[in-house]
N, C-alpha and C. Protein backbone atom coordinates (compact mmCIF):
# COMPACT_ATOMS: atom_id res chain seq x y z
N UNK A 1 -125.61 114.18 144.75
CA UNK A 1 -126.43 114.83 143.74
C UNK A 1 -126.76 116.26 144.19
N UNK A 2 -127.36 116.87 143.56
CA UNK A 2 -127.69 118.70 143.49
C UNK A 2 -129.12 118.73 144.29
N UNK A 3 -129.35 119.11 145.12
CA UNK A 3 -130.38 119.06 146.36
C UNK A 3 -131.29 120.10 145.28
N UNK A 4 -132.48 118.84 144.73
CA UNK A 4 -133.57 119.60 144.12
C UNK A 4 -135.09 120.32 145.06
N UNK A 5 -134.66 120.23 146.17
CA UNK A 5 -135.43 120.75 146.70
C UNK A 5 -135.38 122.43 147.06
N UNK A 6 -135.30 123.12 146.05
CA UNK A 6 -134.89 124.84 146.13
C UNK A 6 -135.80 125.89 146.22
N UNK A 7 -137.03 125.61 146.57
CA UNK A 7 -137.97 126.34 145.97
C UNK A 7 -137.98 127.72 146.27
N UNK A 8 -137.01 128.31 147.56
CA UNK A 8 -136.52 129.29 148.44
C UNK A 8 -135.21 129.75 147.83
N UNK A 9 -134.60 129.09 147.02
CA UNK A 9 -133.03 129.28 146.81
C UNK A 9 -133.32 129.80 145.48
N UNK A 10 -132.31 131.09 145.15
CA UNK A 10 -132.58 131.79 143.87
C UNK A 10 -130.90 131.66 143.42
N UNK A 11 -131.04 131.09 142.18
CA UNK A 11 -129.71 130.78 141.40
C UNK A 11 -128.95 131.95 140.55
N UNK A 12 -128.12 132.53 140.41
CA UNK A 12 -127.15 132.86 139.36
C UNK A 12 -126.03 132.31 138.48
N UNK A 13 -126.59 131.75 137.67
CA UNK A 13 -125.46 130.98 137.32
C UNK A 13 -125.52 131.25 135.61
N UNK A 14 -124.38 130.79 134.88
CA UNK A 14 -124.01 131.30 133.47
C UNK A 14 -123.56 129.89 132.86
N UNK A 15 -123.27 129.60 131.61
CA UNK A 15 -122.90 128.16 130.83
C UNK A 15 -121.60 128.88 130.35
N UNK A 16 -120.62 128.42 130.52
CA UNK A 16 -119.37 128.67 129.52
C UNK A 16 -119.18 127.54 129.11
N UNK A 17 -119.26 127.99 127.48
CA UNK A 17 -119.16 126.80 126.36
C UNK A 17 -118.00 126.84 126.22
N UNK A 18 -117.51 125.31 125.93
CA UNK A 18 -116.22 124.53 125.94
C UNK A 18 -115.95 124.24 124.68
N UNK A 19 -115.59 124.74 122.86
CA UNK A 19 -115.23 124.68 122.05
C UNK A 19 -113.92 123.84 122.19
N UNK A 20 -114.07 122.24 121.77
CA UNK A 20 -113.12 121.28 121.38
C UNK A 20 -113.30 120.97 120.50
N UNK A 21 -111.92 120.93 119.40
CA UNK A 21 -111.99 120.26 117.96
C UNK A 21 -111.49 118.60 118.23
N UNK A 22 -111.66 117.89 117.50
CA UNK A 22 -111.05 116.87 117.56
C UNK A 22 -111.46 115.54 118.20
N UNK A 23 -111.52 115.51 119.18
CA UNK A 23 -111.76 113.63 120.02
C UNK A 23 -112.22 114.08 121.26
N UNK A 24 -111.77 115.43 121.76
CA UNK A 24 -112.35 115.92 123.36
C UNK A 24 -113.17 115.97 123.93
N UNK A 25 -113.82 115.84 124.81
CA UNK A 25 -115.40 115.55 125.14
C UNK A 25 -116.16 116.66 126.25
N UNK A 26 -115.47 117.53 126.09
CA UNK A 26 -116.64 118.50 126.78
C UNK A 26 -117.59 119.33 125.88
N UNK A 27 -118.72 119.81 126.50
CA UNK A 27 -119.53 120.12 125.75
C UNK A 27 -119.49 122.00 126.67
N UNK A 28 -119.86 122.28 127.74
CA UNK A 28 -120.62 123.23 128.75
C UNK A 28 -119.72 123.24 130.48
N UNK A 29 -119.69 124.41 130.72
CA UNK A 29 -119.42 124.00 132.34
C UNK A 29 -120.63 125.36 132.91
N UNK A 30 -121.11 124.63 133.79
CA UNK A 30 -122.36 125.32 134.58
C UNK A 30 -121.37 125.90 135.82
N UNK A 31 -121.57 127.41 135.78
CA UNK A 31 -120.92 128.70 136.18
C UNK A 31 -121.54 129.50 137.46
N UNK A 32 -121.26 129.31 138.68
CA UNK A 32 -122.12 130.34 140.03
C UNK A 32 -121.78 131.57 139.79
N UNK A 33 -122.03 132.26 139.43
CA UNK A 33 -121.87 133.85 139.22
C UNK A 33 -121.03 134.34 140.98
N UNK A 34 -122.47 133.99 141.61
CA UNK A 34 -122.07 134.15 142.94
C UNK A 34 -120.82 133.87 143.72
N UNK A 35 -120.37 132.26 143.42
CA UNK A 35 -119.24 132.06 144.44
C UNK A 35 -118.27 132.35 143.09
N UNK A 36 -118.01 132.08 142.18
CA UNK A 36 -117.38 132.64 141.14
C UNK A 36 -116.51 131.16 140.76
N UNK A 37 -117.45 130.32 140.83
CA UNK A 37 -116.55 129.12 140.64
C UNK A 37 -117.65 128.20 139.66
N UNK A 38 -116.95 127.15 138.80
CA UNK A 38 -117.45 126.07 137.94
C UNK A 38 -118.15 124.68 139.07
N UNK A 39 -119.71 124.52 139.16
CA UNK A 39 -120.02 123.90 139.90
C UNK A 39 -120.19 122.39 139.35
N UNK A 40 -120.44 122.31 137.25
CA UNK A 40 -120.56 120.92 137.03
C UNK A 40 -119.82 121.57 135.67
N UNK A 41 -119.82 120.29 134.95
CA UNK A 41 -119.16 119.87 133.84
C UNK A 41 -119.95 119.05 133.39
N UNK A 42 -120.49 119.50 131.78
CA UNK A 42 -121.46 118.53 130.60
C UNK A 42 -120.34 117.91 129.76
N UNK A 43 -120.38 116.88 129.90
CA UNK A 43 -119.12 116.40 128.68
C UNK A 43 -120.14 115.12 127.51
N UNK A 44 -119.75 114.89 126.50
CA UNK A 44 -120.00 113.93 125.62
C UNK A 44 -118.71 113.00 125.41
N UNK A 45 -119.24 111.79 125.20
CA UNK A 45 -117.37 111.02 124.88
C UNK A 45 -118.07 110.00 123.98
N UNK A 46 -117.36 109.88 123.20
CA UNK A 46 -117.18 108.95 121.92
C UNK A 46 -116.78 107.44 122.44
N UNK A 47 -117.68 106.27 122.07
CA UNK A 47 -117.97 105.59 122.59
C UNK A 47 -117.59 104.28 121.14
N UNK A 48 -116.90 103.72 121.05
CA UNK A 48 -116.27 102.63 120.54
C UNK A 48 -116.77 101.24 120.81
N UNK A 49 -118.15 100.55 121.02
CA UNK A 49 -118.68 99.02 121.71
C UNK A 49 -118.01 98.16 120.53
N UNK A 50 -117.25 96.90 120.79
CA UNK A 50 -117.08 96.25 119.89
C UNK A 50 -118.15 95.05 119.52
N UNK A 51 -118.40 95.13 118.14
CA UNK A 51 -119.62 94.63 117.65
C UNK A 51 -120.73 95.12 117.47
N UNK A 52 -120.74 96.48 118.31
CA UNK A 52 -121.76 97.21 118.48
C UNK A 52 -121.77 98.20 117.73
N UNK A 53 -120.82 99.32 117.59
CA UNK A 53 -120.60 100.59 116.72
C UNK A 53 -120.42 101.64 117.50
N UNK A 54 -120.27 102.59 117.24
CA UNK A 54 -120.01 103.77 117.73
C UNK A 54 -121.97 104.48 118.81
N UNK A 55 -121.54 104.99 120.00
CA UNK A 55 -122.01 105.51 120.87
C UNK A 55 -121.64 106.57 121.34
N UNK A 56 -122.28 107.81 121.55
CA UNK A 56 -122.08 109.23 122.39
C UNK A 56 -122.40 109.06 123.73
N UNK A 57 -121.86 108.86 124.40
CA UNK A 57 -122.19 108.64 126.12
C UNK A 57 -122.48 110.26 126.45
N UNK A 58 -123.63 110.74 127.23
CA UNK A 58 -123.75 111.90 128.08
C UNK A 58 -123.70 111.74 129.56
N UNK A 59 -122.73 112.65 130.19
CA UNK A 59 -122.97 112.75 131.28
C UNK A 59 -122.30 114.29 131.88
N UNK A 60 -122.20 114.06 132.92
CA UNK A 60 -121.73 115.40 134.23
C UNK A 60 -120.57 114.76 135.17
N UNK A 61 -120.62 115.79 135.66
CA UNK A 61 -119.41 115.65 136.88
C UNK A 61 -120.07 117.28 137.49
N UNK A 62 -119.78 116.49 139.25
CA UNK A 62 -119.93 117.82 140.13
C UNK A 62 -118.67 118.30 140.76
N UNK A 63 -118.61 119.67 140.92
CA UNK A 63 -117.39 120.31 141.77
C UNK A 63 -117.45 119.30 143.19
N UNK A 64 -118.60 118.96 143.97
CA UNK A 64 -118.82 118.22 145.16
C UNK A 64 -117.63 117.32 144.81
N UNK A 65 -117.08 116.47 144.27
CA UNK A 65 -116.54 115.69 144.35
C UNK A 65 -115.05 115.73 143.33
N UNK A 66 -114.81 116.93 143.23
CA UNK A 66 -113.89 117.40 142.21
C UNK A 66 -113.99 116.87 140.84
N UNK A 67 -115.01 116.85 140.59
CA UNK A 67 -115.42 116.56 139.19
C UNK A 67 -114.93 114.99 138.82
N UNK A 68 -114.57 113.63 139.93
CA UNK A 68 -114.06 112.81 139.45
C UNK A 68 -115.29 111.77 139.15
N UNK A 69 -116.59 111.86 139.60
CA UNK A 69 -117.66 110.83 139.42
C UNK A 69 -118.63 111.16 138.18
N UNK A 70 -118.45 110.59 137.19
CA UNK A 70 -119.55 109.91 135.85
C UNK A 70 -120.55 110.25 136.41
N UNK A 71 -121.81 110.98 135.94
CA UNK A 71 -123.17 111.04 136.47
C UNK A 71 -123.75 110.80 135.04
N UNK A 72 -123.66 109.50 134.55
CA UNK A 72 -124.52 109.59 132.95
C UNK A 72 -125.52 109.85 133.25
N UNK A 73 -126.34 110.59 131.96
CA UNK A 73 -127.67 110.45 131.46
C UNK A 73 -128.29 110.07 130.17
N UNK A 74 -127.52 109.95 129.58
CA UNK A 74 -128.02 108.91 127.88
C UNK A 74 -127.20 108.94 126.95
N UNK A 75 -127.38 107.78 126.43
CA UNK A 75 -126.45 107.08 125.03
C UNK A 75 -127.04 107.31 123.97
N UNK A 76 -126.48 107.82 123.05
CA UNK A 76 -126.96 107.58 121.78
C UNK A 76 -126.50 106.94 120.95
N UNK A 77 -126.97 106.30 119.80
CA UNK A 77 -126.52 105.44 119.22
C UNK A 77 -125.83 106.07 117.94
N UNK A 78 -124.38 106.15 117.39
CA UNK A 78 -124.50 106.79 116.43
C UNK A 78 -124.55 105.71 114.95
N UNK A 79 -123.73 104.86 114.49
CA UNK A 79 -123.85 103.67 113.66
C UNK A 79 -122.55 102.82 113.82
N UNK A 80 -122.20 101.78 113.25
CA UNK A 80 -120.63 101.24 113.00
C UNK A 80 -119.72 102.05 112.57
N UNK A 81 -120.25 103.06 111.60
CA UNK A 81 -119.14 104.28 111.23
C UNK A 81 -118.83 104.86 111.76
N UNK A 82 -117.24 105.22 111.30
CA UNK A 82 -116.52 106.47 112.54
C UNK A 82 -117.06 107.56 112.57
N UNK A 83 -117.31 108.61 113.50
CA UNK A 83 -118.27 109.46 113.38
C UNK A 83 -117.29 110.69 113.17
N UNK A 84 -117.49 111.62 112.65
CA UNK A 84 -116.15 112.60 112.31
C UNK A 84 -115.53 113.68 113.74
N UNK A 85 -114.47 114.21 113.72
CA UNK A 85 -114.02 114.96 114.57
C UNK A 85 -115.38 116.10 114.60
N UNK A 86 -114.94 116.32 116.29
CA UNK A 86 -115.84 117.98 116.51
C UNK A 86 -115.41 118.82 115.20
N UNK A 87 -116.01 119.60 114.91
CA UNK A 87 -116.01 120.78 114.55
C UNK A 87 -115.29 120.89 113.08
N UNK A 88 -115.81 119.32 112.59
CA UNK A 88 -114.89 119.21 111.10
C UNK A 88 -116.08 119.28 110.27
C-alpha cells in the first residue's frame, strides 16, 4: 500500500484521464510530475453476477507491483439491465 504517513513529504503529481468508449475499464492514472512516471491506475469494470445483475467494481493498481494487484474499493449496484457502453 502507499505509506500514508507523509506529513514531511510534498507531492507533485497530475491525473491523466483515460477516455474509453465501449466495455474498457479505466477511468484516471495518478501521474509523479517528479519521477515522470504513472504511479497508480483508477479503473471501473463492469460486473455481470449471475442472478444478481449488473455491478461496477472500483478499484486501483500500483506501479509497486506493476500494476498486476486489484486494490478494490466499492461496488455499486447498477440493476439486471445491461448498462450501456462508455461514452454512448
Amino acid at each position: 500500500m502507499i505509506d500514508t504517513n507523509c506529513s514531511d513529504q510534498q507531492f507533485n503529481l497530475s491525473i491523466i484521464e483515460n477516455r474509453v468508449s465501449g466495455y474498457g475499464e479505466k477511468i484516471f492514472d495518478l501521474y509523479d510530475e517528479e519521477s515522470e512516471k504513472i504511479i497508480a491506475k483508477f479503473h471501473v469494470r463492469r460486473e455481470n453476477r449471475p442472478l444478481d445483475g449488473y455491478w461496477f467494481n472500483f478499484h486501483y493498481h500500483l506501479a509497486q507491483d506493476q500494476f498486476e494487484t486489484h486494490y478494490e474499493f466499492a461496488d455499486i449496484y447498477w440493476s439486471k439491465d445491461t448498462p450501456p457502453k462508455w461514452m454512448s
